[in-house]
C-alpha atoms as a PDB file:
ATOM      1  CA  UNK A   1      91.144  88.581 199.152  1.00  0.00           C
ATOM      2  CA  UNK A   2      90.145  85.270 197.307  1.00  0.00           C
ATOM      3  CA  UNK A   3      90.988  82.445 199.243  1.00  0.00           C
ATOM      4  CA  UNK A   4      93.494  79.676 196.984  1.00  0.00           C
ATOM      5  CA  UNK A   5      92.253  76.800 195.956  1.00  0.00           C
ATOM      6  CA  UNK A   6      95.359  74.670 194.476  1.00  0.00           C
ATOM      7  CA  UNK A   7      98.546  75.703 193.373  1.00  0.00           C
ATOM      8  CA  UNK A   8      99.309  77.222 190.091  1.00  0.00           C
ATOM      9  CA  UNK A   9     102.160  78.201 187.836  1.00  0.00           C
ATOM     10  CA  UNK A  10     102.962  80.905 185.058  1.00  0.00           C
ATOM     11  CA  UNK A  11     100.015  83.663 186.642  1.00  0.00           C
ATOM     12  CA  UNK A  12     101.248  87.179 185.567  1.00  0.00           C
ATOM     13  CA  UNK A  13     101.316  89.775 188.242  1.00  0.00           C
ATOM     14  CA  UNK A  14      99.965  93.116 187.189  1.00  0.00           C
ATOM     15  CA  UNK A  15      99.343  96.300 189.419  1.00  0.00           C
ATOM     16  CA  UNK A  16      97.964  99.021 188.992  1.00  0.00           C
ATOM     17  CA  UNK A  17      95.392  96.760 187.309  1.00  0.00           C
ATOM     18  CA  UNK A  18      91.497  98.676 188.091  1.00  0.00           C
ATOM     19  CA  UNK A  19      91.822 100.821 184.948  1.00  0.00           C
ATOM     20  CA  UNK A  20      94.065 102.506 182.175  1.00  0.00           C
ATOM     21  CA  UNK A  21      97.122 100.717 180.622  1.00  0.00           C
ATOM     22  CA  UNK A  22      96.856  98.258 183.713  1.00  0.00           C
ATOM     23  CA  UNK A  23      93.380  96.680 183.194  1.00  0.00           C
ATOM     24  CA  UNK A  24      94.010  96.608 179.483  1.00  0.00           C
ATOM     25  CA  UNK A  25      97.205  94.311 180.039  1.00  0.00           C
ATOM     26  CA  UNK A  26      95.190  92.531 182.243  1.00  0.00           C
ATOM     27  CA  UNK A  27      92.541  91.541 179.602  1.00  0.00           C
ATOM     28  CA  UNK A  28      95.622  90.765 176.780  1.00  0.00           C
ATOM     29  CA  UNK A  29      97.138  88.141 179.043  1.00  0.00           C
ATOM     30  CA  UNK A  30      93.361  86.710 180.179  1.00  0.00           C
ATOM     31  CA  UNK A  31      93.079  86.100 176.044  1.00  0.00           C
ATOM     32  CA  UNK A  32      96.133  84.544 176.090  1.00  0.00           C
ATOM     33  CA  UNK A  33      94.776  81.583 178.861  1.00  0.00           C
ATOM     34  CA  UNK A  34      97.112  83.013 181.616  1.00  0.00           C
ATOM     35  CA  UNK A  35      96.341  83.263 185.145  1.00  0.00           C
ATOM     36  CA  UNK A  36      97.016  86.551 186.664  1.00  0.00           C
ATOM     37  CA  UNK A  37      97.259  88.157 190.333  1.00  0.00           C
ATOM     38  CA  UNK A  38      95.302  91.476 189.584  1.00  0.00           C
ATOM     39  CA  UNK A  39      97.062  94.327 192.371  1.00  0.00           C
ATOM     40  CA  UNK A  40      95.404  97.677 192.775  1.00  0.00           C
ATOM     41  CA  UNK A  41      93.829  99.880 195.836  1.00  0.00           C
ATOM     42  CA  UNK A  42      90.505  99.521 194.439  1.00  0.00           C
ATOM     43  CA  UNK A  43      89.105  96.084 195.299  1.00  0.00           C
ATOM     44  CA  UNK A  44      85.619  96.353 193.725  1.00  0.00           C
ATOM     45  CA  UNK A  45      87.172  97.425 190.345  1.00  0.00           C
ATOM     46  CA  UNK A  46      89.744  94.612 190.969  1.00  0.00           C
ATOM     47  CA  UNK A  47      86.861  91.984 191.966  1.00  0.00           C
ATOM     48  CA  UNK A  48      84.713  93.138 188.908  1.00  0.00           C
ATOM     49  CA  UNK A  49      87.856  92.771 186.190  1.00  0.00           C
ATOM     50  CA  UNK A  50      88.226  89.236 187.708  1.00  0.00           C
ATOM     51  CA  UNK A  51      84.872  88.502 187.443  1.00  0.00           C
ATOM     52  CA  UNK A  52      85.207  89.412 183.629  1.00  0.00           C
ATOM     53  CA  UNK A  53      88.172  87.599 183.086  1.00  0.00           C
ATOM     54  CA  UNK A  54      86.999  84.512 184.203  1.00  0.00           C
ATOM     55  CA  UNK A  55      83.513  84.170 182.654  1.00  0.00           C
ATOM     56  CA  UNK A  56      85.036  85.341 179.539  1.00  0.00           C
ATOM     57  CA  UNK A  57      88.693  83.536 179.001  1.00  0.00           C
ATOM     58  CA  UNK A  58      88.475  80.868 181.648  1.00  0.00           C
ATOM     59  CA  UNK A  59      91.034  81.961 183.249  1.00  0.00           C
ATOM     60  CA  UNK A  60      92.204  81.646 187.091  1.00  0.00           C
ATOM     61  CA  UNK A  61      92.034  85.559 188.540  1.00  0.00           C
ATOM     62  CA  UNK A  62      93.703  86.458 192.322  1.00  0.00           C
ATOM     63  CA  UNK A  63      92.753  90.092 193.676  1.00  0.00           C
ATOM     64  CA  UNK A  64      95.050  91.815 196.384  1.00  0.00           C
ATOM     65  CA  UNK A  65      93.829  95.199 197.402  1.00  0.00           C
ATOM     66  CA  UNK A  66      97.130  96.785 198.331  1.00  0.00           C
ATOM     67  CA  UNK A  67      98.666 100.380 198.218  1.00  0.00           C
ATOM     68  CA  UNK A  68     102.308  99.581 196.717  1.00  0.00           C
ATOM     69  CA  UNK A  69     103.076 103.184 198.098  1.00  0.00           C
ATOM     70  CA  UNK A  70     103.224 102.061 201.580  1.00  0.00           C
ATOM     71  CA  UNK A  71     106.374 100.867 202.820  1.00  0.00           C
ATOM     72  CA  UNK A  72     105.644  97.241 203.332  1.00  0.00           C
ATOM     73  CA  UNK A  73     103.397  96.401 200.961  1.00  0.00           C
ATOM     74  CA  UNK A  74     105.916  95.102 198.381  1.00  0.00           C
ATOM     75  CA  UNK A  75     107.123  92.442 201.028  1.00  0.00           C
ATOM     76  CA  UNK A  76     103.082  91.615 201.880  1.00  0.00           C
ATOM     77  CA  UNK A  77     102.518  90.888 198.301  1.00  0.00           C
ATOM     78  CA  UNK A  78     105.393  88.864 198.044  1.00  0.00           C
ATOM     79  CA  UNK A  79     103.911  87.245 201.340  1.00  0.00           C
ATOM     80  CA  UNK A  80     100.666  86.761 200.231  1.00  0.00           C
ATOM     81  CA  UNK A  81     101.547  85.091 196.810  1.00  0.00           C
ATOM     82  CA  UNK A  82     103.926  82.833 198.861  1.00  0.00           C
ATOM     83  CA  UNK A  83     100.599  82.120 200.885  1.00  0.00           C
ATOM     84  CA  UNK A  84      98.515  81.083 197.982  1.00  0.00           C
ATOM     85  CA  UNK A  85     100.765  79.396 196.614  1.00  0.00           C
ATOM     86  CA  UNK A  86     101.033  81.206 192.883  1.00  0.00           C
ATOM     87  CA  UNK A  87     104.241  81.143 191.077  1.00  0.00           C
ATOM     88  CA  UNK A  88     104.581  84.460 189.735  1.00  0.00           C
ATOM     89  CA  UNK A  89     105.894  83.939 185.667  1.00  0.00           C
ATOM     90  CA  UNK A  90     105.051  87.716 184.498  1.00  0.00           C
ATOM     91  CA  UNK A  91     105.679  90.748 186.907  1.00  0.00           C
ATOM     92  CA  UNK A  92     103.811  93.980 185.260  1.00  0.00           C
ATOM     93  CA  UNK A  93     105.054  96.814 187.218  1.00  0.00           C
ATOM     94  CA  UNK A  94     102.181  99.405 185.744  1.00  0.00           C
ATOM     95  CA  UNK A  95     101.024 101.689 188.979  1.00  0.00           C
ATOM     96  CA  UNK A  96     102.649 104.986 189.522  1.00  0.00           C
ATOM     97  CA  UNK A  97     100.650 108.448 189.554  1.00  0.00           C
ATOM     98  CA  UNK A  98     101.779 111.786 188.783  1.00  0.00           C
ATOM     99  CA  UNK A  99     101.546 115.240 190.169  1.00  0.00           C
ATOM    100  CA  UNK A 100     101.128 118.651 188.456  1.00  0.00           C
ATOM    101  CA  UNK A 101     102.640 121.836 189.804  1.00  0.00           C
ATOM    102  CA  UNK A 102     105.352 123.551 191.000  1.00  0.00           C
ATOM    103  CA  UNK A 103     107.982 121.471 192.656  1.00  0.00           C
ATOM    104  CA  UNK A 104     108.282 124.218 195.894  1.00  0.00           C
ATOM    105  CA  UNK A 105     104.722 124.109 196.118  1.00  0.00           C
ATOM    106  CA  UNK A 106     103.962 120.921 196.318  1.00  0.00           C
ATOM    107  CA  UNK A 107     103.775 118.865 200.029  1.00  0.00           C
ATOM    108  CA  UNK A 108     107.143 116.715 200.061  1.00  0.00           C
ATOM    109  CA  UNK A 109     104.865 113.739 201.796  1.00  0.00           C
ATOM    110  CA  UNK A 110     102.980 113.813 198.183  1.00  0.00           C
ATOM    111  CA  UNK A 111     106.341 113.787 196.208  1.00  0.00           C
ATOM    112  CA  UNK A 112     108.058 111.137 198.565  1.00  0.00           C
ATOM    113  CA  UNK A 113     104.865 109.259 198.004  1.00  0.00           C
ATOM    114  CA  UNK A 114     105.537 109.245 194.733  1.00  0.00           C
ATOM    115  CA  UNK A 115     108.463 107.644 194.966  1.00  0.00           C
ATOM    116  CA  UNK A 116     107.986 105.056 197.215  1.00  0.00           C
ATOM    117  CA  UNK A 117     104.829 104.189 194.461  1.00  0.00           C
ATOM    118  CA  UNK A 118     106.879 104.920 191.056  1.00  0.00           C
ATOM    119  CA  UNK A 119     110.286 104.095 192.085  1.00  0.00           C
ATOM    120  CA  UNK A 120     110.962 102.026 195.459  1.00  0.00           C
ATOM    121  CA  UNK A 121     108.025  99.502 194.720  1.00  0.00           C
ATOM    122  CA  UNK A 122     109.286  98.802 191.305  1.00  0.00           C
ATOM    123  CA  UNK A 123     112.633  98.222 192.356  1.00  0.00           C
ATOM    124  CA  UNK A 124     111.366  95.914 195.475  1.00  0.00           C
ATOM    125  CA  UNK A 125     108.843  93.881 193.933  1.00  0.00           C
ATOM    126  CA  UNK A 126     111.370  93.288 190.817  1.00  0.00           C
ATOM    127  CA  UNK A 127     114.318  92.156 193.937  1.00  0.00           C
ATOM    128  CA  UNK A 128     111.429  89.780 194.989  1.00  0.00           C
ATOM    129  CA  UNK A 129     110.490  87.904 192.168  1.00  0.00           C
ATOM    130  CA  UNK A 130     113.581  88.073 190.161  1.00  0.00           C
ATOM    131  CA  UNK A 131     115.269  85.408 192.161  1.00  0.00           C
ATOM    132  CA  UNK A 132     112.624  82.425 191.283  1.00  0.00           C
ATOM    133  CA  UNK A 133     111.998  83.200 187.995  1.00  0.00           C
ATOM    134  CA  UNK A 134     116.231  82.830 187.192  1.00  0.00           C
ATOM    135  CA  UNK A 135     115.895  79.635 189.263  1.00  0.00           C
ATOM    136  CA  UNK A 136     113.373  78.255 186.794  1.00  0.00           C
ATOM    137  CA  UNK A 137     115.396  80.397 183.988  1.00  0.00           C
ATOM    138  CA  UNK A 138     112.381  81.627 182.518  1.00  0.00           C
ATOM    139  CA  UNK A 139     109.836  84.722 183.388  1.00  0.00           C
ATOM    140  CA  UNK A 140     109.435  88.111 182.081  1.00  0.00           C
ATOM    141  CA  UNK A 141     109.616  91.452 183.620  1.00  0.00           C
ATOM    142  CA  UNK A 142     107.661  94.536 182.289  1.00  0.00           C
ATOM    143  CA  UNK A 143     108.426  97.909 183.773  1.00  0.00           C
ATOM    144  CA  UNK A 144     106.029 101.020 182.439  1.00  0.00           C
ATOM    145  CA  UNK A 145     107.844 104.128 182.581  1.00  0.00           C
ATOM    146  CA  UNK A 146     106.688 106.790 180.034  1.00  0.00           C
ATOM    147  CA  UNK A 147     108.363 109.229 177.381  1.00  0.00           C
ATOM    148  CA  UNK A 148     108.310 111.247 180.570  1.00  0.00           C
ATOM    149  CA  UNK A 149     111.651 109.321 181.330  1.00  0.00           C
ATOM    150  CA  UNK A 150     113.493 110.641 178.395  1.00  0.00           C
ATOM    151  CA  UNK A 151     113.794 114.514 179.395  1.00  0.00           C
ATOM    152  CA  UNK A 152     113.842 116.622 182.768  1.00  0.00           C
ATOM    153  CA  UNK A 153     109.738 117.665 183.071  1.00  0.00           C
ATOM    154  CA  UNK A 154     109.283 121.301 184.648  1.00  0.00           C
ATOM    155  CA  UNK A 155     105.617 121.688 186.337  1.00  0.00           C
ATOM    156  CA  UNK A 156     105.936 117.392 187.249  1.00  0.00           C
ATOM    157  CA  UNK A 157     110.073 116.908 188.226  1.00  0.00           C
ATOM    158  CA  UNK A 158     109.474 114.396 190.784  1.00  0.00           C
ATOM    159  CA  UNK A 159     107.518 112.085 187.948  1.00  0.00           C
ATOM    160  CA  UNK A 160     109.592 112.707 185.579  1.00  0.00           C
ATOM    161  CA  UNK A 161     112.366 111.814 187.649  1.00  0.00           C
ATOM    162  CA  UNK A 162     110.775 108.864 188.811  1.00  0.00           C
ATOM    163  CA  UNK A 163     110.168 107.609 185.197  1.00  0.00           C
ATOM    164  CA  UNK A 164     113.750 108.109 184.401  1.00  0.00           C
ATOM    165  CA  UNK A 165     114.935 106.322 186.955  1.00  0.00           C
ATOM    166  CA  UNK A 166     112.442 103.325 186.287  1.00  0.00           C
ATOM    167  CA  UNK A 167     113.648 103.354 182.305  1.00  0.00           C
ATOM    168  CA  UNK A 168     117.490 103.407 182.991  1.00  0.00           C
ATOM    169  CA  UNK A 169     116.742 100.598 185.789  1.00  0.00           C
ATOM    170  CA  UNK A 170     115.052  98.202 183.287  1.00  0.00           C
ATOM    171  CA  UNK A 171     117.816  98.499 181.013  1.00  0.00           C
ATOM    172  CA  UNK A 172     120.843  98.174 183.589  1.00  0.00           C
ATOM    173  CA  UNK A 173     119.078  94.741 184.269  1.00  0.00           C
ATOM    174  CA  UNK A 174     117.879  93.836 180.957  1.00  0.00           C
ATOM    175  CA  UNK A 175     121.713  93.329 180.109  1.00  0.00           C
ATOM    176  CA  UNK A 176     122.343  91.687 183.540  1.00  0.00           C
ATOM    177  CA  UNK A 177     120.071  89.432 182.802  1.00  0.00           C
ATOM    178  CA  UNK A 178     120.767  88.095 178.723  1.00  0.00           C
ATOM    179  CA  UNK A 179     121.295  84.615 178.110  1.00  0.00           C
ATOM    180  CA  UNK A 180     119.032  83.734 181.673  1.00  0.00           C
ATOM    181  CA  UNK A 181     116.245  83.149 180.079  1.00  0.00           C
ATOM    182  CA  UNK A 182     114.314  86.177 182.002  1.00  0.00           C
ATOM    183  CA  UNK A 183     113.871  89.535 180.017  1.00  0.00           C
ATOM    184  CA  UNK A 184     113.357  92.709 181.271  1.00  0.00           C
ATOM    185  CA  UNK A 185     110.948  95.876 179.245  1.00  0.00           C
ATOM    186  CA  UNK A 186     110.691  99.224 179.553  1.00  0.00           C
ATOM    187  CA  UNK A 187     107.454 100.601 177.968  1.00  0.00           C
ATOM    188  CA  UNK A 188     107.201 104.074 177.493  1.00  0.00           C
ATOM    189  CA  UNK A 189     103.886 105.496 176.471  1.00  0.00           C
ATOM    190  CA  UNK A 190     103.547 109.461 175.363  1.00  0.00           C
ATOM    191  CA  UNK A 191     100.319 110.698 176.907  1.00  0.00           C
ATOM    192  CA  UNK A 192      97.567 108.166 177.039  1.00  0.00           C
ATOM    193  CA  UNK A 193      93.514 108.281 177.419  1.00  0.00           C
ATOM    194  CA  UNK A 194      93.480 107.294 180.774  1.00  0.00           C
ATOM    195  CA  UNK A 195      92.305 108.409 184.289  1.00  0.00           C
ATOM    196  CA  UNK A 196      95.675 109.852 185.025  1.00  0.00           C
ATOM    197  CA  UNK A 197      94.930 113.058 183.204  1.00  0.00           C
ATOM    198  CA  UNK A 198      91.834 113.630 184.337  1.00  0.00           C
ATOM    199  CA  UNK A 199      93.146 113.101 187.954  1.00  0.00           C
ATOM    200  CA  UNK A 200      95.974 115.472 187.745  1.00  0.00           C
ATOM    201  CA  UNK A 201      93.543 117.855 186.556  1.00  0.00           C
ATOM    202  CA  UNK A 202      95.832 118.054 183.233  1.00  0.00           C
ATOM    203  CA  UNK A 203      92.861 118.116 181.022  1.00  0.00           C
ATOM    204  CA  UNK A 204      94.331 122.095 180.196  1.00  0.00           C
ATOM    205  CA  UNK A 205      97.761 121.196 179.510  1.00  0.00           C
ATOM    206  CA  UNK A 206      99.549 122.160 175.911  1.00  0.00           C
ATOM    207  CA  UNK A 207     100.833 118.123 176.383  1.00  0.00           C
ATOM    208  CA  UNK A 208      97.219 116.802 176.430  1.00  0.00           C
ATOM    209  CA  UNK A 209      95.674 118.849 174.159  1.00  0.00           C
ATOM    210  CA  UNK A 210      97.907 117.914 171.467  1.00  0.00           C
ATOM    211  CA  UNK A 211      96.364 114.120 171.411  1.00  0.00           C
ATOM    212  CA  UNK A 212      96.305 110.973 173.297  1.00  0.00           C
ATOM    213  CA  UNK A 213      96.959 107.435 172.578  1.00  0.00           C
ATOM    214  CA  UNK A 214      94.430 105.019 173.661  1.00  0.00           C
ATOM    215  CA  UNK A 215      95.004 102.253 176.450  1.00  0.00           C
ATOM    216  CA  UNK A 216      94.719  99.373 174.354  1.00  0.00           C
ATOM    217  CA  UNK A 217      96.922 100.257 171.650  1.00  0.00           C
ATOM    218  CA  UNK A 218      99.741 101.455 174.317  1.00  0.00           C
ATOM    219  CA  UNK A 219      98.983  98.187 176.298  1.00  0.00           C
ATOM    220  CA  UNK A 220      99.120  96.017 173.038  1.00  0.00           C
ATOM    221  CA  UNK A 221     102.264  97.049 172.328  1.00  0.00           C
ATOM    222  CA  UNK A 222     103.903  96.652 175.403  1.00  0.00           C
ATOM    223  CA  UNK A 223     102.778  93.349 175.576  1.00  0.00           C
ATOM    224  CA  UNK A 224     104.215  92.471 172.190  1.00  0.00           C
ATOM    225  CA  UNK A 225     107.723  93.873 172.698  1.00  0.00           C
ATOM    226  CA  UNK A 226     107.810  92.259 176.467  1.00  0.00           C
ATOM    227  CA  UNK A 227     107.104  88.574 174.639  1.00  0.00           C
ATOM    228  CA  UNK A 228     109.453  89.575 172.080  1.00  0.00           C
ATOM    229  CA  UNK A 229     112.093  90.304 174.580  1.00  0.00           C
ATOM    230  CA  UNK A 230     112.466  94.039 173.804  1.00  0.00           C
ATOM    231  CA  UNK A 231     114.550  96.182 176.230  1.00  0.00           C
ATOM    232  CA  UNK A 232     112.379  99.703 175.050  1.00  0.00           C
ATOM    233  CA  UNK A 233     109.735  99.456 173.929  1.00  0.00           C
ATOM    234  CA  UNK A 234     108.361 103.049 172.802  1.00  0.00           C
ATOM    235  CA  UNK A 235     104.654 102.678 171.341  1.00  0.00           C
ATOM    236  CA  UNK A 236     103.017 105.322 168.206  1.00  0.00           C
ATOM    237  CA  UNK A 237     105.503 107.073 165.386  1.00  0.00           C
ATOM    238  CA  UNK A 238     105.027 110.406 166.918  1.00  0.00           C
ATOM    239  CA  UNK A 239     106.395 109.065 170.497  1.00  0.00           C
ATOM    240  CA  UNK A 240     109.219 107.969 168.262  1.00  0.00           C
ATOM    241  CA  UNK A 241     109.872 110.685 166.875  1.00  0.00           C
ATOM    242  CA  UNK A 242     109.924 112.915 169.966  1.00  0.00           C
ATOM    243  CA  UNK A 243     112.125 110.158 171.593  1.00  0.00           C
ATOM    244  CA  UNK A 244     114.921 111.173 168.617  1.00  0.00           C
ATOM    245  CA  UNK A 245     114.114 114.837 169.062  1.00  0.00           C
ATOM    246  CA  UNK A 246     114.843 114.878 172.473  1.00  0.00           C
ATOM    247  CA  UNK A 247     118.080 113.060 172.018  1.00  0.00           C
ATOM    248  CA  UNK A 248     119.316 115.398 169.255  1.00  0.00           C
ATOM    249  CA  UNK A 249     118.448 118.775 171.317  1.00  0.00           C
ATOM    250  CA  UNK A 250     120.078 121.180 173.316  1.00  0.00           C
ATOM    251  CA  UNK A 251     118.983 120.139 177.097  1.00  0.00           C
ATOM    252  CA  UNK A 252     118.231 124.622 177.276  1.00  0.00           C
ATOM    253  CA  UNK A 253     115.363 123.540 174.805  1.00  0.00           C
ATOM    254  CA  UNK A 254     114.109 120.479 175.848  1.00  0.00           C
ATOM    255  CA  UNK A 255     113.824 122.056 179.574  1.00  0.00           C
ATOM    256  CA  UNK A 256     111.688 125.083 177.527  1.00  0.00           C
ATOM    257  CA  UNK A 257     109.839 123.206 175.376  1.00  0.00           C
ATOM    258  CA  UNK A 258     108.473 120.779 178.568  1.00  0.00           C
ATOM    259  CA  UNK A 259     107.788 123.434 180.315  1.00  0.00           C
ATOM    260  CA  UNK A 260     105.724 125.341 178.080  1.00  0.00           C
ATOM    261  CA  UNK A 261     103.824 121.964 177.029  1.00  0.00           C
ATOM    262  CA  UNK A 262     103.072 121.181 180.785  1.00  0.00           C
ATOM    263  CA  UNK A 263     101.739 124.276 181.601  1.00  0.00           C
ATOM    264  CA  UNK A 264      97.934 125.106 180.751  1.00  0.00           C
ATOM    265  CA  UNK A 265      96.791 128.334 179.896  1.00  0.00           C
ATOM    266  CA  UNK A 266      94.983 129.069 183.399  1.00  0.00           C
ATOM    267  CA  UNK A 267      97.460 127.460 185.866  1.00  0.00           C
ATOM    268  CA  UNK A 268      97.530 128.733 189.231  1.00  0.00           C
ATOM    269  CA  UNK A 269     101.109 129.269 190.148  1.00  0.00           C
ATOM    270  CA  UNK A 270     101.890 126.509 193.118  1.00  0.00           C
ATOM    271  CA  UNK A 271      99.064 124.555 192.383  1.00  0.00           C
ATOM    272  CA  UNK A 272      99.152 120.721 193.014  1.00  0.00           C
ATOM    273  CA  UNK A 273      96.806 118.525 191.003  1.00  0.00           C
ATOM    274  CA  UNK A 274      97.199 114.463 191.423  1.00  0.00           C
ATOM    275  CA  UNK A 275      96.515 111.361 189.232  1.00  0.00           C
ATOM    276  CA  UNK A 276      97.057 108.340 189.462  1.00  0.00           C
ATOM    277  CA  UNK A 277      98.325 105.822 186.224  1.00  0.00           C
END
């Protein structure tokens, strides 16, 4: 951990910062001259982004090499940031990973995992910071769920479940919170070229096959809508599109059509593959 050096105001919190959607939203607020705490397991990716982002932008970088999917860890951030003295302006909630398989065959300490990762660490950290940045009525929450959210996902029901609950927890508060001057986002990216795929070992899946978005692009656009104040933001016209589908379809077929697109052609029945996004 970098030791502090003064205090400083308006840094944007991001984790699950080392790579994917993460490190890309990283680099967009870094070209926008703003500080940011960069939160991931991985402390040499972490230390090597920061590196980047301050011989490039300028800009102040903190690294905290944490796994949010312990229990405590969302209170030892909070800590820690207390500690250093950083006034946290932005909070990116971006790390969550995924599983692939049947949900009977999984181990429950992966799925619960999950949770505590996806779910309980979005809802803690957001409980943490929330409080300051209504004091100074100003800051910006950013929550990245996933098109996952939108429909029940045979072959991955605890992540889809997870992202569900993550997108209808943005928006209950994104209504608390108007006329506070704090916004909250949901961003929900379709598939995206990333290492969560390759991970989860979904490389063979209908879903991925039929194309990927790219990090920046998803990240971009996230970015946008949480400045703009969007509740949802849902990134690419074909992500659209499916959003509509979904809505307009009879749950039978959604279930069906999920199922088929998660499965690859030479899964192993009870297989469990992890990835992490």
């Amino acid at each position: 951990m970098l030791a502090v050096v003064s205090a400083a105001k308006g840094f944007t919190l991001i984790t699950g910062a080392s790579s994917g959607i993460g490190r890309e939203l990283a680099l967009i607020a870094a070209t926008k001259a703003r500080p940011v705490v960069l939160v991931a397991r991985s402390e040499d990716k972490l230390n090597e982004l920061a590196r980047k982002l301050r011989e490039a932008h300028g800009v102040r970088a903190e690294v905290v090499a944490l796994d949010l999917g312990e229990p405590e860890a969302p209170i030892a951030l909070f800590r820690e940031m207390k500690r250093r003295d950083v006034e946290i302006e932005v909070l990116i909630n971006n790390a969550g990973f995924g599983s692939l398989g049947r949900f009977h065959g999984t181990p429950i300490d992966l799925q619960l995992s999950m949770l505590r990762l996806n779910v309980s660490a979005v809802v803690h950290l957001t409980h943490l910071f929330l409080p300051a940045m209504l004091e100074r009525r100003r800051g910006r929450i950013l929550n990245v769920a996933s098109t996952a959210g939108l429909q029940p996902g045979p072959w991955m029901a605890v992540y889809y479940a997870s992202k569900a609950c993550v997108l209808s927890f943005s928006e209950a508060i994104a209504e608390e919170l108007r006329g506070t001057g704090v916004t909250s986002t949901a961003l929900l990216p379709g598939p995206t070229r990333t290492e969560f795929q390759s991970r989860a070992e979904m490389t063979g899946s209908r879903l991925v096959r039929l194309g990927m978005a790219d990090a920046r692009s998803v990240a971009e656009a996230g970015y946008r809508g949480m400045e703009a104040g969007r509740v949802v933001v849902i990134p690419g016209i074909s992500n659209k599109a499916l959003s509509l589908l979904v809505r307009l379809s009879p749950r039978f077929a959604v279930r069906r059509v999920v199922s088929w697109l998660n499965r690859s052609n030479n899964e192993k029945q009870g297989s469990v593959k992890k990835g992490m996004g």
